[in-house]
Protein backbone atom coordinates (compact mmCIF):
# COMPACT_ATOMS: atom_id res chain seq x y z
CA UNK A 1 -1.94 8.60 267.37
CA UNK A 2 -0.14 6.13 264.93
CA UNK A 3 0.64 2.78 265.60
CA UNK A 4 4.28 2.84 265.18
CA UNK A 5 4.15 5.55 267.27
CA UNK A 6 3.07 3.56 270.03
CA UNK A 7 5.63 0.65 269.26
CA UNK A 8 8.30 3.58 269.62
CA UNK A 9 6.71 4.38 273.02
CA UNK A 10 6.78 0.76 274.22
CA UNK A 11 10.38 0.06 273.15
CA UNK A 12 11.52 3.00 273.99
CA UNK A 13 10.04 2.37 278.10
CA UNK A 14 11.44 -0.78 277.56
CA UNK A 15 15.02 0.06 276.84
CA UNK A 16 15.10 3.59 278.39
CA UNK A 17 17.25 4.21 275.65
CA UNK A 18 16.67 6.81 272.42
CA UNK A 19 19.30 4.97 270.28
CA UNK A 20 18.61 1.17 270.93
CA UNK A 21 15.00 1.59 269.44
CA UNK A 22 16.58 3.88 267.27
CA UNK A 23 18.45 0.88 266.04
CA UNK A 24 15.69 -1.76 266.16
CA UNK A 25 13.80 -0.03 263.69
CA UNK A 26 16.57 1.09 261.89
CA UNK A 27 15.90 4.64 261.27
CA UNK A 28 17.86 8.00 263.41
CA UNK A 29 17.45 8.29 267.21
CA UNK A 30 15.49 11.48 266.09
CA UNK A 31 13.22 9.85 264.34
CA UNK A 32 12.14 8.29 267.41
CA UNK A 33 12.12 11.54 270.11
CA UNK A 34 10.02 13.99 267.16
CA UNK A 35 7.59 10.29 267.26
CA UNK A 36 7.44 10.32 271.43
CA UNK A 37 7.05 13.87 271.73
CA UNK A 38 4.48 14.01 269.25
CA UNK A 39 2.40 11.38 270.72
CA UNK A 40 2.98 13.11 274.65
CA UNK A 41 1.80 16.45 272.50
CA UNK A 42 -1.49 14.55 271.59
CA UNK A 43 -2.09 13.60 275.09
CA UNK A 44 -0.96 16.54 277.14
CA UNK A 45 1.32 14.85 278.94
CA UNK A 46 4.88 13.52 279.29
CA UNK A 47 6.24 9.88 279.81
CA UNK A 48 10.00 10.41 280.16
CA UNK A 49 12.21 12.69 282.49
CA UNK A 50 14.99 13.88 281.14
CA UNK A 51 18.55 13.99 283.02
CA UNK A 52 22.09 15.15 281.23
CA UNK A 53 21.54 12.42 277.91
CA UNK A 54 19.59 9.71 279.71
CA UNK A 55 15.67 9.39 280.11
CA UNK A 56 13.36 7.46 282.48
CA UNK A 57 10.25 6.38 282.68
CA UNK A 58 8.11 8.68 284.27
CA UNK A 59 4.70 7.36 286.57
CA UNK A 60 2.70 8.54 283.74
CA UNK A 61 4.61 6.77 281.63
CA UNK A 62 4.79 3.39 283.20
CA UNK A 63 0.88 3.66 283.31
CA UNK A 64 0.59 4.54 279.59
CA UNK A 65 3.09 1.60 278.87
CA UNK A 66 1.14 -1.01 280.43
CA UNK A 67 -1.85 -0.28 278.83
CA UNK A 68 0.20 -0.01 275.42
CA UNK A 69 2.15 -3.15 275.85
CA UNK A 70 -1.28 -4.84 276.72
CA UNK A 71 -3.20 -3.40 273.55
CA UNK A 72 -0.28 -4.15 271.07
CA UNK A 73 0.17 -7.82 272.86
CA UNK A 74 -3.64 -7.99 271.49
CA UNK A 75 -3.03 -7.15 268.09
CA UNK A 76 0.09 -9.17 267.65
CA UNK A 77 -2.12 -12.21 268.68
């Protein structure tokens, strides 16, 4: 688990949105899913659902982004 990883993960939950983090930290919108998917990989599980080109935060995922937002709120401080 990588830290930008996580601040992909919490901007990501944040915006619901591939492309606007995507565009934040200026690098491809693919860039971004290969960074999710390889963090839900890590911990067996998945944060998004997935309908047509949209995602949403998933339960798991609104747990796992609390917890996120909190820990990177700590190091930012």
């Amino acid at each position: 688990m990588e830290l930008l990883q996580l601040k992909y993960f919490c901007e990501t939950a944040k915006t619901q949105n591939l492309s606007e983090t995507a565009r934040k930290y200026n690098v491809p919108p693919s860039n971004i899913s290969r960074a999710i998917k390889r963090l839900e990989a890590e911990l067996d599980c998945e944060f998004f659902d997935h309908l047509s080109n949209k995602i949403f935060l998933n339960e798991q995922g609104k747990l796992f982004y609390e917890k996120v937002l909190a820990a990177l709120t700590l190091l930012d401080d």
